[in-house]
PDB file of N, CA and C in Angstrom:
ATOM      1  N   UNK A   1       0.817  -1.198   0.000  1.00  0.00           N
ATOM      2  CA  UNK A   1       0.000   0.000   0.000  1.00  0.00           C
ATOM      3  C   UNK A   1       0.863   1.265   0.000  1.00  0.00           C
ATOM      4  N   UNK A   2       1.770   1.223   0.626  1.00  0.00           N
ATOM      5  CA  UNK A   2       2.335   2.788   0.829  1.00  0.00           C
ATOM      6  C   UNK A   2       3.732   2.592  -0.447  1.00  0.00           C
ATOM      7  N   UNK A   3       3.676   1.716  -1.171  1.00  0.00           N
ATOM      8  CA  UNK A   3       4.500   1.525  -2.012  1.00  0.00           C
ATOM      9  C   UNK A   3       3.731   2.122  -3.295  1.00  0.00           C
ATOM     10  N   UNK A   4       2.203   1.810  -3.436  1.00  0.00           N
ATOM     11  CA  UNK A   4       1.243   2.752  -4.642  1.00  0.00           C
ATOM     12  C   UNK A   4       1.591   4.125  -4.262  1.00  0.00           C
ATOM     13  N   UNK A   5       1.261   4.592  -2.701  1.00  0.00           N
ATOM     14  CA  UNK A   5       0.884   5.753  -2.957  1.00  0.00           C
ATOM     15  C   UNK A   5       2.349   6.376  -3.022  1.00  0.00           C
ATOM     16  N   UNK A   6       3.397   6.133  -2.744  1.00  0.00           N
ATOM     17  CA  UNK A   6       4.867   6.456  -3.018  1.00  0.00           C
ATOM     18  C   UNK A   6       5.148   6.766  -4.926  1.00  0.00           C
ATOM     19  N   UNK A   7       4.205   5.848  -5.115  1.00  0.00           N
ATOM     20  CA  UNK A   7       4.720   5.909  -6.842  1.00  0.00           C
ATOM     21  C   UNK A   7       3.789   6.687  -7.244  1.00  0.00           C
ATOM     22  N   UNK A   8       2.238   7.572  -6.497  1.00  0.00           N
ATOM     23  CA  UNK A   8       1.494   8.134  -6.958  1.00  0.00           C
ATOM     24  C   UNK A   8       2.087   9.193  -6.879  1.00  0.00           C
ATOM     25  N   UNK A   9       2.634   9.599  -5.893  1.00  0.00           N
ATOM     26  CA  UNK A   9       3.034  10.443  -5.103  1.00  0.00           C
ATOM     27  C   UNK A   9       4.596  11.149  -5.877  1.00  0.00           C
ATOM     28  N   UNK A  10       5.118  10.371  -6.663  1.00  0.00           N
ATOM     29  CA  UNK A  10       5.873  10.661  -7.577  1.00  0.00           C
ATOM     30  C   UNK A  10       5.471  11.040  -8.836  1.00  0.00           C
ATOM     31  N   UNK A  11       4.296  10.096  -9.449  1.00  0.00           N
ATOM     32  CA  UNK A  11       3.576  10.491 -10.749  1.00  0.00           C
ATOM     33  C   UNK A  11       3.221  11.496 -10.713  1.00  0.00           C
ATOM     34  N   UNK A  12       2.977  12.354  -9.373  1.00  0.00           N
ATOM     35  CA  UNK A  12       1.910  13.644  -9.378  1.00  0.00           C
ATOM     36  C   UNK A  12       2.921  14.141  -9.203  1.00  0.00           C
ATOM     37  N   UNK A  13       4.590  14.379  -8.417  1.00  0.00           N
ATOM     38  CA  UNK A  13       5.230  15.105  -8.816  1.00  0.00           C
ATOM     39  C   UNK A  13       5.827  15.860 -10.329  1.00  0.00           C
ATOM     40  N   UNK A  14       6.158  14.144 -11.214  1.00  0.00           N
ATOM     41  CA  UNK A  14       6.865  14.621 -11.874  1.00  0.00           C
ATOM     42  C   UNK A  14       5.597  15.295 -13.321  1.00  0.00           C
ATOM     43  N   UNK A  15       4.062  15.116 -12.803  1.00  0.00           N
ATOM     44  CA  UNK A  15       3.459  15.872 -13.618  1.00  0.00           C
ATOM     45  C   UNK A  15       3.416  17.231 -13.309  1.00  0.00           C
ATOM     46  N   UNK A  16       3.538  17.801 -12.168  1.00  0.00           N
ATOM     47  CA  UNK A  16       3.789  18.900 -11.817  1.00  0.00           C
ATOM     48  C   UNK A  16       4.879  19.952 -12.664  1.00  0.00           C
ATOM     49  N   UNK A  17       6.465  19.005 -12.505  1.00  0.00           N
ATOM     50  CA  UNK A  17       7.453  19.693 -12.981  1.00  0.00           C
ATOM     51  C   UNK A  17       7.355  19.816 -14.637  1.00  0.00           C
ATOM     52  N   UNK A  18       6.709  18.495 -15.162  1.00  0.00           N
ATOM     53  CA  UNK A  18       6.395  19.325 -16.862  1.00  0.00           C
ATOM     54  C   UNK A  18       5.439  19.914 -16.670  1.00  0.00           C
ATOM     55  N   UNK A  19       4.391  19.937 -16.081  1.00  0.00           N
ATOM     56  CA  UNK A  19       3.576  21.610 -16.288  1.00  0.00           C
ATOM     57  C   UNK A  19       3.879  22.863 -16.081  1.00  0.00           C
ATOM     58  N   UNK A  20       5.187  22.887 -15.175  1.00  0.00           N
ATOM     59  CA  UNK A  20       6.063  24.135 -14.939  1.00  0.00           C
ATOM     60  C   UNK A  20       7.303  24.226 -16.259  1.00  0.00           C
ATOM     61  N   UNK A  21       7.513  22.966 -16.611  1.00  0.00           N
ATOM     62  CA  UNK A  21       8.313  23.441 -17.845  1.00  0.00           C
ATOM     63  C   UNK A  21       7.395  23.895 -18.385  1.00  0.00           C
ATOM     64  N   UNK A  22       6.492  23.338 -19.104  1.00  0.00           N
ATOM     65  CA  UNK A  22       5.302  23.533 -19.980  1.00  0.00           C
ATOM     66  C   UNK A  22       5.115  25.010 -19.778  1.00  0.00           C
ATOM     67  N   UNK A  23       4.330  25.706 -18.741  1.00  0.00           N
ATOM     68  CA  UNK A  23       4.214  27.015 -18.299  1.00  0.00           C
ATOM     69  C   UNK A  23       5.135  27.712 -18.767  1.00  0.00           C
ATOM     70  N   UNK A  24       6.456  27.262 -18.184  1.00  0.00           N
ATOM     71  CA  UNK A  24       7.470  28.633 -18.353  1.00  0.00           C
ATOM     72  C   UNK A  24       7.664  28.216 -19.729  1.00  0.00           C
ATOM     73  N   UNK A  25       8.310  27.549 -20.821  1.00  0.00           N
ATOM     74  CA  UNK A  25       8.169  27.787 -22.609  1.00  0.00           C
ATOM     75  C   UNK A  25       6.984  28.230 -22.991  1.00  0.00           C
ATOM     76  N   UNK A  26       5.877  28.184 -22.755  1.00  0.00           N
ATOM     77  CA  UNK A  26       4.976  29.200 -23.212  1.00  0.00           C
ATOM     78  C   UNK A  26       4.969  30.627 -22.931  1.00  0.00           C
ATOM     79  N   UNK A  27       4.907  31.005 -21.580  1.00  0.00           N
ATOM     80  CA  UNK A  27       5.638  32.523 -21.449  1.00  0.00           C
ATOM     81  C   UNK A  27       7.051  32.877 -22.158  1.00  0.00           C
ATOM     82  N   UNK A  28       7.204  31.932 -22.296  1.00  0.00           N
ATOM     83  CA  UNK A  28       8.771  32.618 -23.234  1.00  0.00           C
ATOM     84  C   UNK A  28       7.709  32.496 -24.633  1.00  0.00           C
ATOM     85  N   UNK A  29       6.941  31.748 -25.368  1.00  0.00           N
ATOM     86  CA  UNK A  29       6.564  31.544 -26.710  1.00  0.00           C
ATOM     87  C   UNK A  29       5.482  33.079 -26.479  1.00  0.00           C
ATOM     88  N   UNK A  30       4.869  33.871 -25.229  1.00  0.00           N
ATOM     89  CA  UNK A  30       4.025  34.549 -25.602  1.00  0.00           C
ATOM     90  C   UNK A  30       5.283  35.973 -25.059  1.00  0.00           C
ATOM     91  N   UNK A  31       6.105  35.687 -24.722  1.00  0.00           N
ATOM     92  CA  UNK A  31       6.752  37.096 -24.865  1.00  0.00           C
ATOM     93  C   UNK A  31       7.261  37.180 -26.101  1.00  0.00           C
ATOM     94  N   UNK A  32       7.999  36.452 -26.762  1.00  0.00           N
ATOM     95  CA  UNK A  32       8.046  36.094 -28.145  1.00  0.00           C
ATOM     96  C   UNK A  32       6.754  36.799 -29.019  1.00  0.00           C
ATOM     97  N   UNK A  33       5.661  36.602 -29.251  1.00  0.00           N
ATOM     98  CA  UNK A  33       4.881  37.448 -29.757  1.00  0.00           C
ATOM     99  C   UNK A  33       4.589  38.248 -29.418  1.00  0.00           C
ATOM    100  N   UNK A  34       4.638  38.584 -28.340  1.00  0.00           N
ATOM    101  CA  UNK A  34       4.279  39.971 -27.659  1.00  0.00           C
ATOM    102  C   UNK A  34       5.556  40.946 -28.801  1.00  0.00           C
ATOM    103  N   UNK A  35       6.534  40.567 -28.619  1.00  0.00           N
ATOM    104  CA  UNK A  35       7.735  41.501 -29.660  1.00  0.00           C
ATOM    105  C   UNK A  35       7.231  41.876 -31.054  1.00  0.00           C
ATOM    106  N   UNK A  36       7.105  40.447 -31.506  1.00  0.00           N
ATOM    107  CA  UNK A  36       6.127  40.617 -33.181  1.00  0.00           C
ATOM    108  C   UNK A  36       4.897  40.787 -33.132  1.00  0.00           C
ATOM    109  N   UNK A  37       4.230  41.520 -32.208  1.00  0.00           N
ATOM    110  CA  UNK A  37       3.023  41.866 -32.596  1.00  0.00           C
ATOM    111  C   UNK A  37       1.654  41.507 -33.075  1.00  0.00           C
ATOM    112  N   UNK A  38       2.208  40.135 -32.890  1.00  0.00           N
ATOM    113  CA  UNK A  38       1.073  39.464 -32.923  1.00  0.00           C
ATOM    114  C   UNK A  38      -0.510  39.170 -32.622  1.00  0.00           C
ATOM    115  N   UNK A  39      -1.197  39.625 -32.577  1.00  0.00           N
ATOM    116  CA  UNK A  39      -1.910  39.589 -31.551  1.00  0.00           C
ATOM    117  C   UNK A  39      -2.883  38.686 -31.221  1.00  0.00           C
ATOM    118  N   UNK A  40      -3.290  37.921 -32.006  1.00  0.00           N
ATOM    119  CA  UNK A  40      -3.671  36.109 -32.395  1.00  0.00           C
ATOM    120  C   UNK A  40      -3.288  35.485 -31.575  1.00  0.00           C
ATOM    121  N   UNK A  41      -2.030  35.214 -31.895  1.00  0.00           N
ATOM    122  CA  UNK A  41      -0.850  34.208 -31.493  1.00  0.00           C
ATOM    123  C   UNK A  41      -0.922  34.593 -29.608  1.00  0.00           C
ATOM    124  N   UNK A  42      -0.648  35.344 -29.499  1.00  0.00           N
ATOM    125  CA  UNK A  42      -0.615  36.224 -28.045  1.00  0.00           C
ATOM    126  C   UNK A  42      -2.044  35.756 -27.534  1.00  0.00           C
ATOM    127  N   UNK A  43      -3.288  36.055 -27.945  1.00  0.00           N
ATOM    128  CA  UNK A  43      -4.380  35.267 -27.287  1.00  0.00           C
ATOM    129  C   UNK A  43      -4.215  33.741 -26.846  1.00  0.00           C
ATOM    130  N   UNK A  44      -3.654  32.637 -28.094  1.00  0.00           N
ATOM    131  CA  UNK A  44      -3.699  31.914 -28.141  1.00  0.00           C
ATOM    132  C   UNK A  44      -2.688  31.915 -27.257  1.00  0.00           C
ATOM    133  N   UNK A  45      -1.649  31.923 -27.141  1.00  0.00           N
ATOM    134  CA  UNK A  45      -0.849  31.414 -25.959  1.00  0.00           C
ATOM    135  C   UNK A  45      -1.471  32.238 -24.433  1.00  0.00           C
ATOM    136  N   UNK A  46      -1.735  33.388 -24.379  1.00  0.00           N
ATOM    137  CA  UNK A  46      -1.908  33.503 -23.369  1.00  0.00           C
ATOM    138  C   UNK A  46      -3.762  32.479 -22.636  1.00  0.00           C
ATOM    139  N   UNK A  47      -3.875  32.214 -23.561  1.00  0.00           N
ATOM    140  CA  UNK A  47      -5.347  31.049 -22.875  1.00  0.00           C
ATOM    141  C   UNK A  47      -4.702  29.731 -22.832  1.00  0.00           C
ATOM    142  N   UNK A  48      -3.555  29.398 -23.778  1.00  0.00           N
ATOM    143  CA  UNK A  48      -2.751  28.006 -23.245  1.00  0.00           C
ATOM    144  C   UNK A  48      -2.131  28.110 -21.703  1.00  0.00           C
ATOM    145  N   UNK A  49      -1.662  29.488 -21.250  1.00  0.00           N
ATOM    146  CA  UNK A  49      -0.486  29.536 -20.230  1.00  0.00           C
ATOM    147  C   UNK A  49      -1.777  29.405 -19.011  1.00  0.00           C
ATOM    148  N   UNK A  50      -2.986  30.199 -19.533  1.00  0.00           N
ATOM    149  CA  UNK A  50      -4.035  29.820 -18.265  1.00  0.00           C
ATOM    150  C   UNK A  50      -4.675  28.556 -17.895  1.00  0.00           C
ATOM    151  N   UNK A  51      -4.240  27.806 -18.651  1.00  0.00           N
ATOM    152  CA  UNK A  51      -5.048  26.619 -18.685  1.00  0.00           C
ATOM    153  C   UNK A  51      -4.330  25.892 -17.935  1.00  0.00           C
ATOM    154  N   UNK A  52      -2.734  26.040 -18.200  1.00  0.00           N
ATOM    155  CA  UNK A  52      -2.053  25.653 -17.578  1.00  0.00           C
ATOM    156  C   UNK A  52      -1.662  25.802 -16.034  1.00  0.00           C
ATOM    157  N   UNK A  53      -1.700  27.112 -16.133  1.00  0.00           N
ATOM    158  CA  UNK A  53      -1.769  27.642 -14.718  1.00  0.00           C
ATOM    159  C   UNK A  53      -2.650  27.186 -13.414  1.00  0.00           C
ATOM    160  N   UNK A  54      -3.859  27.146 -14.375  1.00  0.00           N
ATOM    161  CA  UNK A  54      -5.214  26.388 -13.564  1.00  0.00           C
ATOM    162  C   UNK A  54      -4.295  25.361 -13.588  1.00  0.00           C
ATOM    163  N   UNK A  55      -4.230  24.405 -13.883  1.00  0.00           N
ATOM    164  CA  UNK A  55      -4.134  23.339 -13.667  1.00  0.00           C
ATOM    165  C   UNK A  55      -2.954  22.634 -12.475  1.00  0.00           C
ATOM    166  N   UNK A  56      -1.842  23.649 -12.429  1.00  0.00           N
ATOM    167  CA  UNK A  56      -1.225  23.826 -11.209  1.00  0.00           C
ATOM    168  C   UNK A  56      -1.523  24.312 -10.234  1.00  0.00           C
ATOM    169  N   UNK A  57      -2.565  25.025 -10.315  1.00  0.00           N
ATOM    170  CA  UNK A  57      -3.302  25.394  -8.896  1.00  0.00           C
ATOM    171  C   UNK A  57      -4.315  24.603  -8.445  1.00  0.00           C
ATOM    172  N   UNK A  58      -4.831  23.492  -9.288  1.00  0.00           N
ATOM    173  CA  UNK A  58      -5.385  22.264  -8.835  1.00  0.00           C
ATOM    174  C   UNK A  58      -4.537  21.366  -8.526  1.00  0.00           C
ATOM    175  N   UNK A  59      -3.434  21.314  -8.664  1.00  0.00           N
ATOM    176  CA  UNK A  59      -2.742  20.288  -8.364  1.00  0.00           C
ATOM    177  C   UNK A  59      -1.772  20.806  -6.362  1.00  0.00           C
ATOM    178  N   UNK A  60      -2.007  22.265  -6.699  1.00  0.00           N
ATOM    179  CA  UNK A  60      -1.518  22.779  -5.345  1.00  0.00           C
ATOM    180  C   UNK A  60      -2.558  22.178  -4.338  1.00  0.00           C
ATOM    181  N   UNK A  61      -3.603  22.665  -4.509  1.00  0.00           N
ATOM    182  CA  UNK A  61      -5.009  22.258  -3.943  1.00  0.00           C
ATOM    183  C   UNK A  61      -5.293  21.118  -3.224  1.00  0.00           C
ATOM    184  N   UNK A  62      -4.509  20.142  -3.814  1.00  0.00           N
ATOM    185  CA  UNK A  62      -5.196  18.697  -3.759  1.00  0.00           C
ATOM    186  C   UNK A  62      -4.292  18.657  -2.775  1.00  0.00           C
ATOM    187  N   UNK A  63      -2.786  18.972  -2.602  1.00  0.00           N
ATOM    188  CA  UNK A  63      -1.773  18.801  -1.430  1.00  0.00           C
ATOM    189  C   UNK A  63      -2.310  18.719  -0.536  1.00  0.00           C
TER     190      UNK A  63
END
């Protein structure tokens, strides 16, 4: 039993740390358009980076 939740307990870490990679290359991909002017592109990433964001603050949550 405490051997599942040890390996859950890791799965939910290491989904954590690619959603923080994930997060931070998208703020770099929407400062990136933010330069070129984009302003499409800039929606679209900035509703990817929230989605994302949510989703680390559900994962804070559940701690």
């Amino acid at each position: 039993m405490m051997t599942e939740i040890a390996a859950m307990s890791s799965q939910i870490l290491q989904y954590n740390k690619r959603l923080e990679r994930l997060y931070s290359n998208k703020m770099l991909q929407l400062n990136r358009a933010l330069n070129s002017g984009n302003k499409l592109r800039c929606l679209v990433l900035q509703a990817e980076a929230d989605a994302i964001c949510q989703e680390l603050k559900q994962i804070a949550m559940a701690k």
